[in-house]
Protein backbone atom coordinates (compact mmCIF):
# COMPACT_ATOMS: atom_id res chain seq x y z
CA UNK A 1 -41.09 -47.31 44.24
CA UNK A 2 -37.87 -45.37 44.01
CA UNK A 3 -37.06 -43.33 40.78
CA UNK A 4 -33.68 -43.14 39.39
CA UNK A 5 -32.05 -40.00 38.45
CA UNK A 6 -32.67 -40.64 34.59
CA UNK A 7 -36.37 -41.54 34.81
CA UNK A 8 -37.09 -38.38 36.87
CA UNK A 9 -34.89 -36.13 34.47
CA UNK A 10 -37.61 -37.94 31.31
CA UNK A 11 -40.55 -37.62 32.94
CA UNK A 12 -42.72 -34.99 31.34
CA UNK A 13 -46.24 -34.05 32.36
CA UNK A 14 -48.49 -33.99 28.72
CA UNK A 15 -51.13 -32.01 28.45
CA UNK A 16 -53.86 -31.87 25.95
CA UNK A 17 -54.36 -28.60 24.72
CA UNK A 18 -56.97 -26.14 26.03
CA UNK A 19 -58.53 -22.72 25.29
CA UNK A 20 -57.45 -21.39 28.25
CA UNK A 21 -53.54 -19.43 28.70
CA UNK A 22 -52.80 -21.73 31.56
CA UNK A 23 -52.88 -25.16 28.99
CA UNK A 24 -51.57 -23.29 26.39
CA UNK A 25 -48.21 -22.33 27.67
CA UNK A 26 -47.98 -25.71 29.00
CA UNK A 27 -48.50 -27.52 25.85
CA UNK A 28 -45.66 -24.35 24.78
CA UNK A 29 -43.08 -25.31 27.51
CA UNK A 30 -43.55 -29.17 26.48
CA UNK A 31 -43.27 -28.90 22.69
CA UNK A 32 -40.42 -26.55 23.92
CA UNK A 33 -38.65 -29.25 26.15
CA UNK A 34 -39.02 -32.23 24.08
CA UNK A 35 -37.62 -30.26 21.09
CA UNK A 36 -34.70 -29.46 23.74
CA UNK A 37 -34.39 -33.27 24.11
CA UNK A 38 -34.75 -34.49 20.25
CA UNK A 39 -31.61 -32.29 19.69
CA UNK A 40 -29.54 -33.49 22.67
CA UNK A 41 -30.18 -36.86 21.41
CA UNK A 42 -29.55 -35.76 17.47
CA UNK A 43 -26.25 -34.37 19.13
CA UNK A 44 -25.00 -38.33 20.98
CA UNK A 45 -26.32 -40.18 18.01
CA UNK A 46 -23.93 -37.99 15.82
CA UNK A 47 -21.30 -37.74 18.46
CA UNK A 48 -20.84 -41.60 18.80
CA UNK A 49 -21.32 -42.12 14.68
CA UNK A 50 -18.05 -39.75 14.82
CA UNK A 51 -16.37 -41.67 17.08
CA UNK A 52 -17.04 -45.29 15.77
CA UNK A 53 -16.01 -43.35 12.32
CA UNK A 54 -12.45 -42.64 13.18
CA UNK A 55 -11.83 -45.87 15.30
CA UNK A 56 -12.25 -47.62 11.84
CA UNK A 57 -11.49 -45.40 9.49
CA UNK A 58 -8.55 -46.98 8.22
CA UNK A 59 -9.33 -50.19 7.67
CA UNK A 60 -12.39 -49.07 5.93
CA UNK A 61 -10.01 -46.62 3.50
CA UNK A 62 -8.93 -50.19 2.82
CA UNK A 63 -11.76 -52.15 1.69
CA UNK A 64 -13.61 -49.54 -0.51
CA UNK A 65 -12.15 -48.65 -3.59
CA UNK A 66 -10.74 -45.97 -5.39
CA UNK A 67 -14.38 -45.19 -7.07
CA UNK A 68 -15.99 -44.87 -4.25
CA UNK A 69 -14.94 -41.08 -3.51
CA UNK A 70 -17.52 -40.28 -1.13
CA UNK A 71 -16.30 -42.88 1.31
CA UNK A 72 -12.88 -41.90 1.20
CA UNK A 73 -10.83 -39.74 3.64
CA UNK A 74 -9.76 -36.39 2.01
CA UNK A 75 -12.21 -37.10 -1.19
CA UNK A 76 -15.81 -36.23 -1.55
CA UNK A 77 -18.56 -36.37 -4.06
CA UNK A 78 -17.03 -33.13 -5.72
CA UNK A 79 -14.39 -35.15 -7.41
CA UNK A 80 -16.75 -37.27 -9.18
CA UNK A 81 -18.86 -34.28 -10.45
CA UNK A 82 -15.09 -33.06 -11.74
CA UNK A 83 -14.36 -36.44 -13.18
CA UNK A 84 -17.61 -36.28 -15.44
CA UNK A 85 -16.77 -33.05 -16.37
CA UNK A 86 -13.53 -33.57 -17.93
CA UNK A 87 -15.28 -37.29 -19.17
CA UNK A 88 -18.08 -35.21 -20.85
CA UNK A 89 -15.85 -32.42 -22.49
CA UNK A 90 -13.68 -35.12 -23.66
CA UNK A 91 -16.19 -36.66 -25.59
CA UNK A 92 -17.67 -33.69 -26.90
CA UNK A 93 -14.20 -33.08 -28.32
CA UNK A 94 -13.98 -36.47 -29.80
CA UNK A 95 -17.67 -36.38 -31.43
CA UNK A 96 -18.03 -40.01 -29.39
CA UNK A 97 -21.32 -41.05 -28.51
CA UNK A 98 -22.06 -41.15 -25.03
CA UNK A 99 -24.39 -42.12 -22.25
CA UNK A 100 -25.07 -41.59 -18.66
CA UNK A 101 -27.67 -43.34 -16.46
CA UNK A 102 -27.90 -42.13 -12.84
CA UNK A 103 -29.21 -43.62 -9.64
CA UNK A 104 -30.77 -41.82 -6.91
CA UNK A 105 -29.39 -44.20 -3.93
CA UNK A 106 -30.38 -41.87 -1.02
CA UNK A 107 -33.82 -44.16 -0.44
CA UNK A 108 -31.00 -47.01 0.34
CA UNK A 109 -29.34 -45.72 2.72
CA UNK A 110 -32.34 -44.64 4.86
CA UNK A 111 -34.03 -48.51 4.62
CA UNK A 112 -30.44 -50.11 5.23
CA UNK A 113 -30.76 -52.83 8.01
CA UNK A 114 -27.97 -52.58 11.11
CA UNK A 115 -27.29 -56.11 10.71
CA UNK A 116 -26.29 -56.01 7.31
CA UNK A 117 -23.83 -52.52 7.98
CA UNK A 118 -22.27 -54.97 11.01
CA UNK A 119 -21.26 -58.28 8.46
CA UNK A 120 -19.80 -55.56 6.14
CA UNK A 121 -17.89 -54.20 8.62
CA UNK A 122 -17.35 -57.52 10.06
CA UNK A 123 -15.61 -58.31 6.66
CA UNK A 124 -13.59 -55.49 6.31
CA UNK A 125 -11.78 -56.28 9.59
CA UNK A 126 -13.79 -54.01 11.80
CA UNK A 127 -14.65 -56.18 14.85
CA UNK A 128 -16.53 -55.22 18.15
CA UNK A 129 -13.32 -54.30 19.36
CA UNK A 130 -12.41 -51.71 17.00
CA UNK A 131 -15.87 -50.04 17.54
């Protein structure tokens, strides 16, 4: 049986590790080559994120709101920490009672399911053609 190019390019030799030098440096040289490879791959995944990104950028700049700074082109998060500030010394000014409840939403993102990211998109006008 024939291997292709990319099959013989991912085929790596693992060793278990041994006392001796001779194992050693070749458990070294793989840990070294597959972190080689994890960052290549790191490096596409984000590439082609970027990419998909700015194909539908505007019609995303379209569907989220003006709240949602963090999504939008030319805003980030820093504007809402500035809104709260001027929020916050505006009350203190006033003597109003206020409160603030924040939600850590960063355990979201990493559990959200492709399929769900895809009918969003789908709704916003962002078809298989745009990506």
């Amino acid at each position: 049986m024939e291997l292709s190019e990319m099959q013989k390019a991912l085929r790596l030799h693992i060793y278990q590790k041994d006392h001796s030098k001779n194992r050693n440096n070749l458990c070294k040289e793989r840990n070294n080559i597959l972190r080689k490879i994890n960052k290549r791959l790191n490096s596409i995944r984000k590439t082609l994120s970027t990419v998909a990104l700015h194909r539908i950028r505007d019609k995303i700049d379209k569907f989220t709101g003006p709240y949602q700074s963090g999504f939008k082109r030319g805003r980030s998060r820093a504007n809402i920490v500035w809104a709260q500030c001027i929020l916050i010394s505006v009350v203190m000014i006033k003597h109003w009672d206020f409160y603030k409840m924040g939600i850590d939403m960063s355990r979201a993102f990493d559990t959200i399911k492709r399929s769900k990211i895809l009918e969003v998109l789908d709704q916003a006008g962002c078809n298989d053609d745009k990506l």
